[in-house]
PDB file of N, CA and C in Angstrom:
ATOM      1  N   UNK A   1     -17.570  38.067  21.833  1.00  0.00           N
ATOM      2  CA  UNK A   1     -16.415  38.155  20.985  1.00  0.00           C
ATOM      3  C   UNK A   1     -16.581  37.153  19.836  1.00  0.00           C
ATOM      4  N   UNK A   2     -16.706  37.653  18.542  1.00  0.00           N
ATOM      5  CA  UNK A   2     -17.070  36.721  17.287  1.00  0.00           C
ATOM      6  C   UNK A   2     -15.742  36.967  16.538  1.00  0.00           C
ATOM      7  N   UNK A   3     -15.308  35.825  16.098  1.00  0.00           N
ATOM      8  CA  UNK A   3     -13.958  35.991  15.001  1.00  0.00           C
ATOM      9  C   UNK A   3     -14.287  35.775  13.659  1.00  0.00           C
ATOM     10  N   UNK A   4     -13.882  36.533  13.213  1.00  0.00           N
ATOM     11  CA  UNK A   4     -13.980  36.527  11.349  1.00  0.00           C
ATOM     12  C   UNK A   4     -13.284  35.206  10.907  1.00  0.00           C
ATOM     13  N   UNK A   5     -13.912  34.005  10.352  1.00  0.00           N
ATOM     14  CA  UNK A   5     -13.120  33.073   9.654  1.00  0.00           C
ATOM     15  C   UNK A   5     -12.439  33.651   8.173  1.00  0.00           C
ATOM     16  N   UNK A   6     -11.079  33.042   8.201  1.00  0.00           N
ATOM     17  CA  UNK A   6     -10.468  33.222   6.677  1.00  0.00           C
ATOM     18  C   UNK A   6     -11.253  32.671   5.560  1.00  0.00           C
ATOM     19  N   UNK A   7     -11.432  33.470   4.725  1.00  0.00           N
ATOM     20  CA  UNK A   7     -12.017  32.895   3.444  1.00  0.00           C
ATOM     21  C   UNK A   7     -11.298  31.624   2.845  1.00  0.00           C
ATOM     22  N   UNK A   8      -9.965  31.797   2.843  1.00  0.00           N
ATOM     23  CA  UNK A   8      -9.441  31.199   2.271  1.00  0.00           C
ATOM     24  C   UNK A   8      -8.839  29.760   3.000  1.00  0.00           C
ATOM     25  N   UNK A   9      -9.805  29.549   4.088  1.00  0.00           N
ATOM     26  CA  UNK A   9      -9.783  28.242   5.318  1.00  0.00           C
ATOM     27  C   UNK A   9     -10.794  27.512   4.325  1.00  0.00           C
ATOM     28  N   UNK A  10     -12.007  28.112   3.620  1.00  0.00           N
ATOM     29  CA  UNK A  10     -13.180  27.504   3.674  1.00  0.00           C
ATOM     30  C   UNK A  10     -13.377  27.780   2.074  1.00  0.00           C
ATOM     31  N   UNK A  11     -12.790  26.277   1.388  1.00  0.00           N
ATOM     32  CA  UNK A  11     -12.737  26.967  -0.116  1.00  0.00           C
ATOM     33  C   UNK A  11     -13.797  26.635  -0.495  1.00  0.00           C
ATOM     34  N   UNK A  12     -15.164  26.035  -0.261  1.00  0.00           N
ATOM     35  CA  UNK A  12     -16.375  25.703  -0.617  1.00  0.00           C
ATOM     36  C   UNK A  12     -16.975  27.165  -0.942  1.00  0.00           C
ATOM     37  N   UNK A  13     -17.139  27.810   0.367  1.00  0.00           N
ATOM     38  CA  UNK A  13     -17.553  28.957   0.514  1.00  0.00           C
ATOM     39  C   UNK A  13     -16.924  30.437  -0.476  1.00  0.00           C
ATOM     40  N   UNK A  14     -15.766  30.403  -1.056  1.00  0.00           N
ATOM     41  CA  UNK A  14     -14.893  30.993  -1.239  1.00  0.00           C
ATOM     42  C   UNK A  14     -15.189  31.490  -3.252  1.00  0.00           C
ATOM     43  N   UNK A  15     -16.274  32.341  -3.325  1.00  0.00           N
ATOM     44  CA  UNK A  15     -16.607  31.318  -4.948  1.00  0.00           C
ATOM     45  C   UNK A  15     -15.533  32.482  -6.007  1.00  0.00           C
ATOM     46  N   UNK A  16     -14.405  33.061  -5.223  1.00  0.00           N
ATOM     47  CA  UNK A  16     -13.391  33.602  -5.975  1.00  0.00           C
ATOM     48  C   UNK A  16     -12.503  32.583  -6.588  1.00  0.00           C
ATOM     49  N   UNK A  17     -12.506  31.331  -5.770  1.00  0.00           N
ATOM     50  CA  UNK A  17     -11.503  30.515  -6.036  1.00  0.00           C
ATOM     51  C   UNK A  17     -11.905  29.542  -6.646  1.00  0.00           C
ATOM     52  N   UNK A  18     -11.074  29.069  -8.280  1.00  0.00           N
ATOM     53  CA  UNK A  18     -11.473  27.999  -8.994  1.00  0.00           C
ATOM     54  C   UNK A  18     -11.127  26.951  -9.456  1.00  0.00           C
ATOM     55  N   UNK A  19     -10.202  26.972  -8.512  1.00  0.00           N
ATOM     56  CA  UNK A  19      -8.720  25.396  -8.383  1.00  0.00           C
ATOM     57  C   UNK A  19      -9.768  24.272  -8.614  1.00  0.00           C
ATOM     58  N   UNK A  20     -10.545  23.466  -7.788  1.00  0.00           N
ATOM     59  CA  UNK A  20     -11.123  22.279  -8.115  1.00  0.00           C
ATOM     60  C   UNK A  20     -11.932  22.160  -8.994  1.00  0.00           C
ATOM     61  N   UNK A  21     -12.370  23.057  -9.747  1.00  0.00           N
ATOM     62  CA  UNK A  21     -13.086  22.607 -11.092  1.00  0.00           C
ATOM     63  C   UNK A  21     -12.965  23.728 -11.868  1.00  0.00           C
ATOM     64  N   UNK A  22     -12.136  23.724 -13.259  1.00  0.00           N
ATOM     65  CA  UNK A  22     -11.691  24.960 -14.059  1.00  0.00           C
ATOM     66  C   UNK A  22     -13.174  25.244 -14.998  1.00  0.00           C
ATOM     67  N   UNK A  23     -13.725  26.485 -15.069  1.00  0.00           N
ATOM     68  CA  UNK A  23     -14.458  26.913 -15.688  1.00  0.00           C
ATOM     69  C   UNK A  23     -14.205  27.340 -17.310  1.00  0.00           C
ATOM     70  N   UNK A  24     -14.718  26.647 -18.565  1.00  0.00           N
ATOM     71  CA  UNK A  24     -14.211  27.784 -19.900  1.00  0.00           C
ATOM     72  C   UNK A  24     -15.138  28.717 -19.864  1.00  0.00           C
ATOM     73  N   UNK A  25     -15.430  29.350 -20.681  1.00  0.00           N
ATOM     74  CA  UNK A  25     -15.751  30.410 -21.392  1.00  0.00           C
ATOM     75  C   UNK A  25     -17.111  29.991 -21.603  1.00  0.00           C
ATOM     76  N   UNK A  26     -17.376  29.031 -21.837  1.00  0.00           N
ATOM     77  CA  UNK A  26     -18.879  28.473 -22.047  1.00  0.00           C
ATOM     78  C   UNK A  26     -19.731  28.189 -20.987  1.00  0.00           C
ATOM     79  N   UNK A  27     -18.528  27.912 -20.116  1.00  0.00           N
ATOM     80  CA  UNK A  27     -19.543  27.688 -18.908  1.00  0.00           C
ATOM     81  C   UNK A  27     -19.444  25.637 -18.365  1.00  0.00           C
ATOM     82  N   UNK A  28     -18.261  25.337 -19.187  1.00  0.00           N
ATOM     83  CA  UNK A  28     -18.282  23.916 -18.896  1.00  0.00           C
ATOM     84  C   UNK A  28     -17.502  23.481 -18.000  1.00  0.00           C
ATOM     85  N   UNK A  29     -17.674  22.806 -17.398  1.00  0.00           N
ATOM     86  CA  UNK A  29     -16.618  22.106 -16.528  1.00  0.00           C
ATOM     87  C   UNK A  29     -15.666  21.007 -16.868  1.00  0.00           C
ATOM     88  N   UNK A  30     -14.481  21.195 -16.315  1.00  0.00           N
ATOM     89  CA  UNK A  30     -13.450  19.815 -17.110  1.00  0.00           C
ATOM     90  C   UNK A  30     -13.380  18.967 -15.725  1.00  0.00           C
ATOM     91  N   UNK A  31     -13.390  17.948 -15.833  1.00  0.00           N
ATOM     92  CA  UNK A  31     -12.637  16.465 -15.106  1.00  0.00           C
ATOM     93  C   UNK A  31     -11.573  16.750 -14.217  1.00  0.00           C
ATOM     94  N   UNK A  32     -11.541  16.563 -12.815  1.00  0.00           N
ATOM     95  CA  UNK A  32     -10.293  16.623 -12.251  1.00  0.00           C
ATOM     96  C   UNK A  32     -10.390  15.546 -11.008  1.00  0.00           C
ATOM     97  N   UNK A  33      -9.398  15.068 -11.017  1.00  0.00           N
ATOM     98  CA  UNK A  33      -9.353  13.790 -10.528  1.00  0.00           C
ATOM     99  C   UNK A  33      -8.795  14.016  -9.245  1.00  0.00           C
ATOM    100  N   UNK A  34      -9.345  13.029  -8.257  1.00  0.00           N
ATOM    101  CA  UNK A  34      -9.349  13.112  -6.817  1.00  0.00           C
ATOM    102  C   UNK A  34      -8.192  12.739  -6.628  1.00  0.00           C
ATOM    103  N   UNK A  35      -7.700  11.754  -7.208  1.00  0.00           N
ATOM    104  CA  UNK A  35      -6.549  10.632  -6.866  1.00  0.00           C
ATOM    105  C   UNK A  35      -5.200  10.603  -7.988  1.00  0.00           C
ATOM    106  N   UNK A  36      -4.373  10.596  -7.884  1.00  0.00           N
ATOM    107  CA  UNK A  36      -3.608  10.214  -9.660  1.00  0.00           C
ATOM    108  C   UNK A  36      -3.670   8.898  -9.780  1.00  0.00           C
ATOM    109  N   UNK A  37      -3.306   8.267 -10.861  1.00  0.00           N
ATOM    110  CA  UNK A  37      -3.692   7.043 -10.769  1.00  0.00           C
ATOM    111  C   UNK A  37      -2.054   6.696 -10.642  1.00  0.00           C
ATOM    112  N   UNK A  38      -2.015   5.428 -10.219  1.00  0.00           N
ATOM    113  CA  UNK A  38      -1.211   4.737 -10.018  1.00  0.00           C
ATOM    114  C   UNK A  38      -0.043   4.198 -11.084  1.00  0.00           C
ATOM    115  N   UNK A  39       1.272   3.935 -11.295  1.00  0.00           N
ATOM    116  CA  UNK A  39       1.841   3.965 -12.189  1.00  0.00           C
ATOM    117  C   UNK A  39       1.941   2.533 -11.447  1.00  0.00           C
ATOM    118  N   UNK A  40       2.416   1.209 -12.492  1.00  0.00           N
ATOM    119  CA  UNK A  40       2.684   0.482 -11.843  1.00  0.00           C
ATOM    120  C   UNK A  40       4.474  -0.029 -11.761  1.00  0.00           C
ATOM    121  N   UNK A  41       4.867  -0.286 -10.306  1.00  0.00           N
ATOM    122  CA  UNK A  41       6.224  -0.027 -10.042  1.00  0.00           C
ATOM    123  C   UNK A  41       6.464  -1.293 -10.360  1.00  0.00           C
ATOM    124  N   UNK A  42       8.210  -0.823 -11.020  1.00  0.00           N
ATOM    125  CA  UNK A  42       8.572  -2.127 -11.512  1.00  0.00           C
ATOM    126  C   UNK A  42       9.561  -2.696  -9.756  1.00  0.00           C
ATOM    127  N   UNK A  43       9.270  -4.082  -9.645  1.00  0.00           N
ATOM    128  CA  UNK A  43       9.765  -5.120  -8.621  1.00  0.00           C
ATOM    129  C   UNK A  43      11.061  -5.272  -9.177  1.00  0.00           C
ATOM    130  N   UNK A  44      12.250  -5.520  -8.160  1.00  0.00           N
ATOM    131  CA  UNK A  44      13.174  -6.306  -8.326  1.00  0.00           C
ATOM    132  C   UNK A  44      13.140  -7.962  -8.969  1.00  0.00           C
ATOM    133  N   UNK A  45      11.863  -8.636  -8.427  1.00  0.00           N
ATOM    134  CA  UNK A  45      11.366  -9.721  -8.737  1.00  0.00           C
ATOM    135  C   UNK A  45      10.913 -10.102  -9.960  1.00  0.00           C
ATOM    136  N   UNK A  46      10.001  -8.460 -11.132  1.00  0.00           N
ATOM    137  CA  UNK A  46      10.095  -8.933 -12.420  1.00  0.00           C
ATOM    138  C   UNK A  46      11.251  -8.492 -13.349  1.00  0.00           C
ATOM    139  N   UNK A  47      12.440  -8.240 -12.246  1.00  0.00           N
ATOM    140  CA  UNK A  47      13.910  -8.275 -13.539  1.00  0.00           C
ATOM    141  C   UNK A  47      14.534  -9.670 -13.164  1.00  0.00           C
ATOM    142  N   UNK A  48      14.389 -10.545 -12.576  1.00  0.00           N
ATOM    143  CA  UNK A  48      15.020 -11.360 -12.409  1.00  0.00           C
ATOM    144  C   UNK A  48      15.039 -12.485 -13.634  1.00  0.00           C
ATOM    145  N   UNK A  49      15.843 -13.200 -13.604  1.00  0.00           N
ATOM    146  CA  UNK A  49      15.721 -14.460 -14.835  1.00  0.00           C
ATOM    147  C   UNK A  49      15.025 -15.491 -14.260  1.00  0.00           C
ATOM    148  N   UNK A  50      14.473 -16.323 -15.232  1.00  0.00           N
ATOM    149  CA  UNK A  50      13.866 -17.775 -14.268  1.00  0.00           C
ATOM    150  C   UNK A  50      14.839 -18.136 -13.531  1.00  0.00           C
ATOM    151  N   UNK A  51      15.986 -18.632 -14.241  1.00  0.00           N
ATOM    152  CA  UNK A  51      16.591 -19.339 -12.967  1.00  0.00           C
ATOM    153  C   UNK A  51      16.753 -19.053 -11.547  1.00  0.00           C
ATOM    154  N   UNK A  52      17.014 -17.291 -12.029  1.00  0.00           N
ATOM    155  CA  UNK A  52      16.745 -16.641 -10.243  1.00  0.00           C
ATOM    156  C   UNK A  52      16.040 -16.834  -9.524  1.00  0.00           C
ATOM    157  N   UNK A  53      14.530 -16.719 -10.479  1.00  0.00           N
ATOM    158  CA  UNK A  53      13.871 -16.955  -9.351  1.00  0.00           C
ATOM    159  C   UNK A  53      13.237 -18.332  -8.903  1.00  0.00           C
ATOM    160  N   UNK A  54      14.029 -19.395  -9.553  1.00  0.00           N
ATOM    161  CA  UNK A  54      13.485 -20.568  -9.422  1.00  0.00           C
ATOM    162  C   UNK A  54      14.466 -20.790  -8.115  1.00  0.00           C
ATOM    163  N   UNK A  55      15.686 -20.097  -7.805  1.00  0.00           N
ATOM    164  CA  UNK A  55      16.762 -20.417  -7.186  1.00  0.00           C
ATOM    165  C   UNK A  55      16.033 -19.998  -5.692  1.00  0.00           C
ATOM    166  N   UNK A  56      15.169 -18.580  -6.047  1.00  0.00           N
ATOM    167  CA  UNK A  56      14.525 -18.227  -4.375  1.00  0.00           C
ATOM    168  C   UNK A  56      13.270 -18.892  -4.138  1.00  0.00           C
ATOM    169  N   UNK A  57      12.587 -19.159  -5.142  1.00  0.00           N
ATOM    170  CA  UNK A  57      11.766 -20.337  -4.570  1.00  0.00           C
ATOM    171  C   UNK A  57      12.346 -21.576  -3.792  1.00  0.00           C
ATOM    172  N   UNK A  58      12.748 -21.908  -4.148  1.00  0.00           N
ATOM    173  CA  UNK A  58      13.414 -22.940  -3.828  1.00  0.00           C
ATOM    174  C   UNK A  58      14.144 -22.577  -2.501  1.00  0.00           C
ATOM    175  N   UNK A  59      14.642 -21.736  -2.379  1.00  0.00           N
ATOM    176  CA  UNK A  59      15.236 -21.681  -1.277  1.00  0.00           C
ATOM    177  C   UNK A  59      14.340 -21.401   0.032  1.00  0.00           C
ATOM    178  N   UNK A  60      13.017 -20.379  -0.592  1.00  0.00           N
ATOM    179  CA  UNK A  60      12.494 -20.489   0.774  1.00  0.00           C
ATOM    180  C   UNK A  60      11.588 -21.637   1.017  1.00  0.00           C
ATOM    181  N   UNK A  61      11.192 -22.704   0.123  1.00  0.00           N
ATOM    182  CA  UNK A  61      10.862 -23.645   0.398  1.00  0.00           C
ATOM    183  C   UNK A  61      11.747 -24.808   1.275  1.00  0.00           C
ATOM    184  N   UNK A  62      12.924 -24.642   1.232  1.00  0.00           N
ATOM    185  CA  UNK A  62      13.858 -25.497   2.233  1.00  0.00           C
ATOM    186  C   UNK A  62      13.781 -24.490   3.246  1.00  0.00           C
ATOM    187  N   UNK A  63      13.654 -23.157   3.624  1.00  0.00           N
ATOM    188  CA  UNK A  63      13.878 -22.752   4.967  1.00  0.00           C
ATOM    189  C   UNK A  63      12.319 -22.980   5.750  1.00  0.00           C
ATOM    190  N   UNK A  64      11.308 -22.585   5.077  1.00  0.00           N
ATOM    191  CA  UNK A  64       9.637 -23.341   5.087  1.00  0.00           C
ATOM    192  C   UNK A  64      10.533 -24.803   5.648  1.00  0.00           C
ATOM    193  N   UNK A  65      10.179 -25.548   5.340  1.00  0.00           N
ATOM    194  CA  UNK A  65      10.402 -27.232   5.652  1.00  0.00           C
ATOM    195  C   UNK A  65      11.188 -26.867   7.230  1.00  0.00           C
ATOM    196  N   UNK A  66      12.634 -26.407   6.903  1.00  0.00           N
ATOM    197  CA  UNK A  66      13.074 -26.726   8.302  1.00  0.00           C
ATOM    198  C   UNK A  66      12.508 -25.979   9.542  1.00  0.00           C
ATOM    199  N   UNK A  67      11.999 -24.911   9.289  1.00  0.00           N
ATOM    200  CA  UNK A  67      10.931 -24.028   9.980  1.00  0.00           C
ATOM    201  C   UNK A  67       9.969 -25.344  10.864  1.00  0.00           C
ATOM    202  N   UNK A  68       9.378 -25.656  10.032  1.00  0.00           N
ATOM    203  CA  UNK A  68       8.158 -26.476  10.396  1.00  0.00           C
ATOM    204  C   UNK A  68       9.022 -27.758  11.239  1.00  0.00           C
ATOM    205  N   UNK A  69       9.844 -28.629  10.385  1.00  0.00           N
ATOM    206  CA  UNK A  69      10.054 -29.408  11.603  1.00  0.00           C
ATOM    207  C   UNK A  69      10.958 -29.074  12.676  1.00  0.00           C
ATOM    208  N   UNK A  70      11.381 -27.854  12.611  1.00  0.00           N
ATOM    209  CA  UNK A  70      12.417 -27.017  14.091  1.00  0.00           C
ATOM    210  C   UNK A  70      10.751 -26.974  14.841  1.00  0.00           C
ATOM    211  N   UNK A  71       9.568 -26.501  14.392  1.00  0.00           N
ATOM    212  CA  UNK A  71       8.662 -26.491  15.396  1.00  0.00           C
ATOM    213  C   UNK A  71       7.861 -27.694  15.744  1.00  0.00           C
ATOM    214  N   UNK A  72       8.069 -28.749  14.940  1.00  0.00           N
ATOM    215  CA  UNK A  72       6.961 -30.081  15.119  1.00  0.00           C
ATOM    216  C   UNK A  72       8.011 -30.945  16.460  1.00  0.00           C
ATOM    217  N   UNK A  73       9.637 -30.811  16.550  1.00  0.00           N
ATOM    218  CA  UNK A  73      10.333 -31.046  17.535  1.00  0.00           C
ATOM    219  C   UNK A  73      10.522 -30.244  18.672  1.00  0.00           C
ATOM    220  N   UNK A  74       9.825 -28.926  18.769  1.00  0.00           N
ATOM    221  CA  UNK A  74      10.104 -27.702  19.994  1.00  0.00           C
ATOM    222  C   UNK A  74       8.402 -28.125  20.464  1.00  0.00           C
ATOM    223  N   UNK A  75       6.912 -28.673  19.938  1.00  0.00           N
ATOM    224  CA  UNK A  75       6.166 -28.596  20.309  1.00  0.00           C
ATOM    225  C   UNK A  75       6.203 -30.311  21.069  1.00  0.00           C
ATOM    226  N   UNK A  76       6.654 -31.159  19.914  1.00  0.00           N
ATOM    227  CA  UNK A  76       7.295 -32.498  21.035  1.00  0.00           C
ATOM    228  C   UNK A  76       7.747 -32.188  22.569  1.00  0.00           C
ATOM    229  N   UNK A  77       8.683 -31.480  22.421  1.00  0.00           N
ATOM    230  CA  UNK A  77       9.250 -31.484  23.730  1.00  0.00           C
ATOM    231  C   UNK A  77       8.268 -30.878  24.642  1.00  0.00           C
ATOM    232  N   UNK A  78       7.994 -29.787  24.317  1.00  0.00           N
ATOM    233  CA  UNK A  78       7.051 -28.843  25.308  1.00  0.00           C
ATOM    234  C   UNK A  78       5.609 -29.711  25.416  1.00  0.00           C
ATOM    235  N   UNK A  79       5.820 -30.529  24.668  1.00  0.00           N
ATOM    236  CA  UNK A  79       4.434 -31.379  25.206  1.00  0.00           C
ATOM    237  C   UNK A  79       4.364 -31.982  26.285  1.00  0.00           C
ATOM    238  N   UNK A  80       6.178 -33.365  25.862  1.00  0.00           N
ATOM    239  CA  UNK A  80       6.274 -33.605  27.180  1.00  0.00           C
ATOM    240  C   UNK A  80       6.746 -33.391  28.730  1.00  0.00           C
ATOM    241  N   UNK A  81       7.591 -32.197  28.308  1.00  0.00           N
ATOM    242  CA  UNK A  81       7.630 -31.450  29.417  1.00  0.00           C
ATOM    243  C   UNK A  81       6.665 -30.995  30.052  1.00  0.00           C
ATOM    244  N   UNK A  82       5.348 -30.508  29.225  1.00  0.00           N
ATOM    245  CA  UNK A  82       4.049 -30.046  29.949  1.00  0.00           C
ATOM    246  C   UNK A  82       3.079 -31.180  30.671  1.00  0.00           C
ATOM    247  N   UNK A  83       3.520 -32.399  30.028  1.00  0.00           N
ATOM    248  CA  UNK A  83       2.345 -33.447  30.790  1.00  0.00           C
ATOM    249  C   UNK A  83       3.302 -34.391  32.068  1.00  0.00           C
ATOM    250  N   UNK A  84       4.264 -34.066  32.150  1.00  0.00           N
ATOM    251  CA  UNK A  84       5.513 -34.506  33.390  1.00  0.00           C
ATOM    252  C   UNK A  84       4.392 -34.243  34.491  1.00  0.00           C
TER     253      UNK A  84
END
């Protein structure tokens, strides 16, 4: 029992079809691109004013800081709880 594959499964094979590279009249081929290119998206971050964003720097630099010493006092303890 052999099954007929669809032509149109196997567009390599298929030389009716001329979607991936348009042929003119001459016989030339045009450019078609694999990928689109990328637009670049605008951030919430480049509408902000300096001050804004001097305001979130800043802020996660104080939550950074207390971060670190909430853990330089949780690894204190668990130290000496671990060498008890």
């Amino acid at each position: 029992m052999t099954t007929k594959l669809d032509p149109r499964l196997i567009p390599a094979q298929n030389l009716t079809d001329s979607s991936p590279t348009t042929g003119t009249d001459r016989g030339e081929v045009k450019d078609v691109a694999i990928f689109e290119s990328r637009r670049p998206r605008k951030r919430a971050w480049d509408e902000l004013s300096e001050i804004d964003r001097a305001v979130i720097l800043e802020s996660v630099r104080q939550r950074r800081k207390l971060r670190a010493h909430q853990d330089r006092i949780h690894n204190e303890l668990f130290g000496l709880r671990a060498n008890r």
